[in-house]
PDB file of N, CA and C in Angstrom:
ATOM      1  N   UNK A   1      70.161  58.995  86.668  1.00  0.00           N
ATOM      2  CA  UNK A   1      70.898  60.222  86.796  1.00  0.00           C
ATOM      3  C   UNK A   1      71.453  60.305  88.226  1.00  0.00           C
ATOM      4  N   UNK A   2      72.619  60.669  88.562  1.00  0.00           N
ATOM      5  CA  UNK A   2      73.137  60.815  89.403  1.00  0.00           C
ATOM      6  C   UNK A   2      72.660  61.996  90.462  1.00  0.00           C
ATOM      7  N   UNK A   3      72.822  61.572  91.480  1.00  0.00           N
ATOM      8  CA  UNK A   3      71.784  63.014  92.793  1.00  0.00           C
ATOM      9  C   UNK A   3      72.543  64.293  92.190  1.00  0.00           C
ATOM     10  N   UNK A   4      73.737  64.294  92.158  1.00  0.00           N
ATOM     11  CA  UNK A   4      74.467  65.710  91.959  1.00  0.00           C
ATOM     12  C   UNK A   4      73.798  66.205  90.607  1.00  0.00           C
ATOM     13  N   UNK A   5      73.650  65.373  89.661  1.00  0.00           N
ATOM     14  CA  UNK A   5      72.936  66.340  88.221  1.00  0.00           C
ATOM     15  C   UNK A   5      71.498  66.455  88.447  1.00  0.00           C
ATOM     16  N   UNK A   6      70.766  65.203  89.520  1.00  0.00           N
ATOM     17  CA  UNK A   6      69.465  66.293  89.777  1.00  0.00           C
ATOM     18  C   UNK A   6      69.297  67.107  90.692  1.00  0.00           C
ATOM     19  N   UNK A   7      70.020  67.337  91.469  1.00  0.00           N
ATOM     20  CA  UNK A   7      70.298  68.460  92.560  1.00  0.00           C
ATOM     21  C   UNK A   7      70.441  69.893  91.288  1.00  0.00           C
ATOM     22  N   UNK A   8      71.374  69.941  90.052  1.00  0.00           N
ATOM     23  CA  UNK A   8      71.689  70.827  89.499  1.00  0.00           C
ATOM     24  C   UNK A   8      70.321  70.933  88.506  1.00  0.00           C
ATOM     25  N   UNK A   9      69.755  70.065  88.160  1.00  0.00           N
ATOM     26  CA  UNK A   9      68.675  70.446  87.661  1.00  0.00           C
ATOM     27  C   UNK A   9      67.464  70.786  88.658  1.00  0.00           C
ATOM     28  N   UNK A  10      67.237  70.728  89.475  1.00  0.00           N
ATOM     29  CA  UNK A  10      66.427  71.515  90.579  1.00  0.00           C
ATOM     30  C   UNK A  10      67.173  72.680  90.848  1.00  0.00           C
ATOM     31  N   UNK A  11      68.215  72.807  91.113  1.00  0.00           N
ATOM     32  CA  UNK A  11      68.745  74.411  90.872  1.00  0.00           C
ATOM     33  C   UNK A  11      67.851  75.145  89.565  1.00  0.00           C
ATOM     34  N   UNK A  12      68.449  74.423  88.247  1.00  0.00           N
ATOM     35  CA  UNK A  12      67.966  74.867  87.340  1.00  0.00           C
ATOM     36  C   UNK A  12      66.877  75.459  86.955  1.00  0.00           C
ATOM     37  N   UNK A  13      65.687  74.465  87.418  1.00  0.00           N
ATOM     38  CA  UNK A  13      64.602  74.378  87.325  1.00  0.00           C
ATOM     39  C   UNK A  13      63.541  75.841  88.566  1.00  0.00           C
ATOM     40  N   UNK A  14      64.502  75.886  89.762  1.00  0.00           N
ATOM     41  CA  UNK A  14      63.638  77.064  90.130  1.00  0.00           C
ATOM     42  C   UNK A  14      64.371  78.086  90.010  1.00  0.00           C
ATOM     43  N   UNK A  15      65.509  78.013  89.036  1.00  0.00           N
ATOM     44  CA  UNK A  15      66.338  79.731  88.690  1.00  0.00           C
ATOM     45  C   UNK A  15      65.179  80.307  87.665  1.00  0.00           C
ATOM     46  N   UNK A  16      65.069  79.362  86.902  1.00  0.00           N
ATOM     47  CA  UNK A  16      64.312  79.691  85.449  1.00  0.00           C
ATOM     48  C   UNK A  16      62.633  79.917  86.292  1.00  0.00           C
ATOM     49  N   UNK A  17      62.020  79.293  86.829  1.00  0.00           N
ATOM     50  CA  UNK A  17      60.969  79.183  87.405  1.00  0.00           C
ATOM     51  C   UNK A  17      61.045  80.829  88.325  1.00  0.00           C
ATOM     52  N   UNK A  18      61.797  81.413  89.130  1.00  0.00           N
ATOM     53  CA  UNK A  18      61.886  82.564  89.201  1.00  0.00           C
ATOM     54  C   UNK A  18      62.021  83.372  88.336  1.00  0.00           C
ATOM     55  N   UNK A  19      62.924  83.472  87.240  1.00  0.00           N
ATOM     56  CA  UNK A  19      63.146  84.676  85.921  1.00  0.00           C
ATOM     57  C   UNK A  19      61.045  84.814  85.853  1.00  0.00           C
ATOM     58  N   UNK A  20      61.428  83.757  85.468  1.00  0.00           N
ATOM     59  CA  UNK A  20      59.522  83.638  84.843  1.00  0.00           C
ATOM     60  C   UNK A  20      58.806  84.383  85.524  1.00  0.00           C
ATOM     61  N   UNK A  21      58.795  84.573  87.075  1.00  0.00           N
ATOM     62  CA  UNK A  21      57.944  85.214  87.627  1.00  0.00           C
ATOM     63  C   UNK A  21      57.902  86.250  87.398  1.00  0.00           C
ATOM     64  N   UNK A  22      59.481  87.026  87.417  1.00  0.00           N
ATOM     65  CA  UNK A  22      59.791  88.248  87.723  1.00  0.00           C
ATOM     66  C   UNK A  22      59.240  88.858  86.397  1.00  0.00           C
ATOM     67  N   UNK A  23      59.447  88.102  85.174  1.00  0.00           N
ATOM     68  CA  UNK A  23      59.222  88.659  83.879  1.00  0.00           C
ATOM     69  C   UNK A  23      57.541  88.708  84.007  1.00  0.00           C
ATOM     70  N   UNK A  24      57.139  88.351  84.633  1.00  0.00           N
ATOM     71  CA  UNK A  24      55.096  88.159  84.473  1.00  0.00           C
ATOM     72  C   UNK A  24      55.315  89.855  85.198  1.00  0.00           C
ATOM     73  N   UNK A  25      55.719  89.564  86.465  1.00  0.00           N
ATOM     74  CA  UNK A  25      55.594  91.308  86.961  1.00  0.00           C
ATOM     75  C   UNK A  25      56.005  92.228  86.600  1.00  0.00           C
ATOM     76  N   UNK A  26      57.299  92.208  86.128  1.00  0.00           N
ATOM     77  CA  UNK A  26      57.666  93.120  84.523  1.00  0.00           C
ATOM     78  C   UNK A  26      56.257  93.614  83.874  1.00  0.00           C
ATOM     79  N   UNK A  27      56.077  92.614  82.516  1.00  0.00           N
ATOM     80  CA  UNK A  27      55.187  92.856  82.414  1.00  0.00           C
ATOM     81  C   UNK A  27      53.439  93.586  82.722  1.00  0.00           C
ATOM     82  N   UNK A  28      53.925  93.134  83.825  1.00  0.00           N
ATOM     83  CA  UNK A  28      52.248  93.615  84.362  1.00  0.00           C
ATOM     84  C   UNK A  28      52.121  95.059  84.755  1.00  0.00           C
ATOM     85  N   UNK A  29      53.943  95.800  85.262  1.00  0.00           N
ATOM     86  CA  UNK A  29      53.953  96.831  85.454  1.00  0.00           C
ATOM     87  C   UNK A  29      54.365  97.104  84.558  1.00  0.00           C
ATOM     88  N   UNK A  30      54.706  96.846  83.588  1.00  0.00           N
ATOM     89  CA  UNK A  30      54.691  98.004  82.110  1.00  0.00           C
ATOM     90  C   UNK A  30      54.691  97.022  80.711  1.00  0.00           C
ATOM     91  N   UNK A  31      53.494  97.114  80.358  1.00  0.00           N
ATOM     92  CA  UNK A  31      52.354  96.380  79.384  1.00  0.00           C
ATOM     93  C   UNK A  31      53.260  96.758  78.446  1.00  0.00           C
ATOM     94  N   UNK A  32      53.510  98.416  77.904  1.00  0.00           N
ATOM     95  CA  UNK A  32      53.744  98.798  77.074  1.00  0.00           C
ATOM     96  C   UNK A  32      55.140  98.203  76.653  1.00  0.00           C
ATOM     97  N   UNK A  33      55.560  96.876  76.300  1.00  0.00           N
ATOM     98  CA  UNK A  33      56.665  96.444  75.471  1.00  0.00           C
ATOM     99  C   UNK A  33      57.388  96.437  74.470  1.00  0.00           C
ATOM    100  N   UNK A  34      58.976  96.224  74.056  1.00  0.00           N
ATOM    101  CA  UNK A  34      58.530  96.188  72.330  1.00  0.00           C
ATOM    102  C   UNK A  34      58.284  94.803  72.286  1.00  0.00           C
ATOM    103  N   UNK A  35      58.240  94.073  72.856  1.00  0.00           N
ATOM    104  CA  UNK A  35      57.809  92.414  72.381  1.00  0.00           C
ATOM    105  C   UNK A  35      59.232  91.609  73.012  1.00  0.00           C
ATOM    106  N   UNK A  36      60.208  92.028  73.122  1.00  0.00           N
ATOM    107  CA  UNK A  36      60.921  91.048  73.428  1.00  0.00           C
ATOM    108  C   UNK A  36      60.607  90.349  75.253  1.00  0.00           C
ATOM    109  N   UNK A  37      59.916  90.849  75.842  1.00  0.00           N
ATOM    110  CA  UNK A  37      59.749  90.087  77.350  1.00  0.00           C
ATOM    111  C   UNK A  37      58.610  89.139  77.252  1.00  0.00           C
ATOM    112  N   UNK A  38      57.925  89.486  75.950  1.00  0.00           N
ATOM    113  CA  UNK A  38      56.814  88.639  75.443  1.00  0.00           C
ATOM    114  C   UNK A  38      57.494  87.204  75.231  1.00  0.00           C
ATOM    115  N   UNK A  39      58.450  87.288  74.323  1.00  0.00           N
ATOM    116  CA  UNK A  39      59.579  86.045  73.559  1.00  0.00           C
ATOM    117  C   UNK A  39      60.261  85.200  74.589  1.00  0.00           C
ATOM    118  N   UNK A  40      60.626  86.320  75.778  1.00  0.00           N
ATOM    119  CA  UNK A  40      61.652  85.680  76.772  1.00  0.00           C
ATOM    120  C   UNK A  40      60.705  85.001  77.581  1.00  0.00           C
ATOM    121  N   UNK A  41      59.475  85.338  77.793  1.00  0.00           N
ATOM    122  CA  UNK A  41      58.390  84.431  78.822  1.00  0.00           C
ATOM    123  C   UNK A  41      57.726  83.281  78.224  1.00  0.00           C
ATOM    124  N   UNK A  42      57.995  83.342  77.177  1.00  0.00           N
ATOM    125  CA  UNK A  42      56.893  82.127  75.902  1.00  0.00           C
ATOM    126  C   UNK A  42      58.190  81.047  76.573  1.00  0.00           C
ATOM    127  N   UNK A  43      59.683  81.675  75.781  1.00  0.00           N
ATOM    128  CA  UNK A  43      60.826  81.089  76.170  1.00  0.00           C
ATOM    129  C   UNK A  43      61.005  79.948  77.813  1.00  0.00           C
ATOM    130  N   UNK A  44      60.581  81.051  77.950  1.00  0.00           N
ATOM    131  CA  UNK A  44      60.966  80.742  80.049  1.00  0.00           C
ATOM    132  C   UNK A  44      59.627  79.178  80.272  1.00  0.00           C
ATOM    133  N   UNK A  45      58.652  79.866  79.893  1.00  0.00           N
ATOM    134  CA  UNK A  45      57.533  78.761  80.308  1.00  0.00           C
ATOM    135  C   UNK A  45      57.521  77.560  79.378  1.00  0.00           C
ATOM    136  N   UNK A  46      58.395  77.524  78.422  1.00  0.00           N
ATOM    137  CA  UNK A  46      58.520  75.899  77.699  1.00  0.00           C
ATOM    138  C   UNK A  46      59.697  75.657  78.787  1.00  0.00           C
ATOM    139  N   UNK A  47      60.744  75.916  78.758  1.00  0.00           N
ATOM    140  CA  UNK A  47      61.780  75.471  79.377  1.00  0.00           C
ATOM    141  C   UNK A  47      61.116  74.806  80.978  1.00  0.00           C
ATOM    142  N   UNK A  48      60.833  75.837  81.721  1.00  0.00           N
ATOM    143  CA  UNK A  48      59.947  75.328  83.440  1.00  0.00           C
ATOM    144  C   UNK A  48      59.079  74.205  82.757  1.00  0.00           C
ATOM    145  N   UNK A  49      58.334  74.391  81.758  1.00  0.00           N
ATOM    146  CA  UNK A  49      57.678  73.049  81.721  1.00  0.00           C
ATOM    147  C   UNK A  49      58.327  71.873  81.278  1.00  0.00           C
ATOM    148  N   UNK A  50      59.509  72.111  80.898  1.00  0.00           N
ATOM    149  CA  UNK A  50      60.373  70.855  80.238  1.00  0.00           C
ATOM    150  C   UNK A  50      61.043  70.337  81.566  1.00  0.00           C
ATOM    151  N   UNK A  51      61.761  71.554  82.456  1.00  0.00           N
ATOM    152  CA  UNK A  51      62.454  70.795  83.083  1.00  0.00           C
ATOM    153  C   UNK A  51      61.362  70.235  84.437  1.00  0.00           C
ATOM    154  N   UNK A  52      60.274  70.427  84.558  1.00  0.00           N
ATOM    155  CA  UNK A  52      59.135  70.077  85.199  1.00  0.00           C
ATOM    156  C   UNK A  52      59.141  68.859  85.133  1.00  0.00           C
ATOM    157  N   UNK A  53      59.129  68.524  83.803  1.00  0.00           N
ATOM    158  CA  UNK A  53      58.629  67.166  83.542  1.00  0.00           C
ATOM    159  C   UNK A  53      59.971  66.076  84.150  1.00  0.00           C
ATOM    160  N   UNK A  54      60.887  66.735  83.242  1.00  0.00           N
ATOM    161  CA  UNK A  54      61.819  65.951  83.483  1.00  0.00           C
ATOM    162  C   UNK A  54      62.352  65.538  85.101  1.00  0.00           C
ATOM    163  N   UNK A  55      61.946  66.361  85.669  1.00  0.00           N
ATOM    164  CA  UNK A  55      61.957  66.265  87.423  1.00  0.00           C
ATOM    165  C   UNK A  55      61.123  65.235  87.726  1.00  0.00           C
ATOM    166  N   UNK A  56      59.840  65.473  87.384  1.00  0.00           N
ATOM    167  CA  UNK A  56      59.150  64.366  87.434  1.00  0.00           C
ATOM    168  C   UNK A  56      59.143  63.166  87.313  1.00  0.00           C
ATOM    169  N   UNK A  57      60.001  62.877  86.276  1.00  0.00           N
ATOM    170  CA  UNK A  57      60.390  61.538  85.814  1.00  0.00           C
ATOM    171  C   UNK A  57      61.116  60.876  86.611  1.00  0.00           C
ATOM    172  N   UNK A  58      62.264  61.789  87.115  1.00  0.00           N
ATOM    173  CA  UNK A  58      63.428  61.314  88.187  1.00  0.00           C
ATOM    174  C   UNK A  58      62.767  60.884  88.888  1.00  0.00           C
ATOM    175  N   UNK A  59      61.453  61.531  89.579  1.00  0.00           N
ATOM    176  CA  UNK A  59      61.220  61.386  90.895  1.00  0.00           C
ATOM    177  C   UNK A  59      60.518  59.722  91.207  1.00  0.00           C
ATOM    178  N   UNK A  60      60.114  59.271  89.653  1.00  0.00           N
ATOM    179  CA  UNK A  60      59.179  58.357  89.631  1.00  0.00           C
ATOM    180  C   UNK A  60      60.014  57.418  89.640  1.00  0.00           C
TER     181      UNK A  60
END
């Protein structure tokens, strides 16, 4: 892979890696949901772990 598409996937990788956070503190300050920040964080934490990996791989 070329530096410029893993440069954009390390962008990628800590945009989504932030949402994630912000959605945990969401959450934590108001439990009471209808479920969808539940969906978007299940969402968020496959993706950070996908593109995790895949960083990883580059790096190796």
């Amino acid at each position: 892979m070329s530096e410029n598409a893993t440069n954009y996937l390390e962008l990628e990788y800590e945009h989504l890696y932030n949402v994630r956070d912000q959605t945990i503190l969401f959450l934590k300050m108001c439990p009471k949901t209808t479920g969808l920040a539940e969906e978007m964080l299940t969402w968020l934490d496959q993706k950070v772990k996908m593109l995790g990996e895949r960083l990883m791989q580059q790096m190796d």
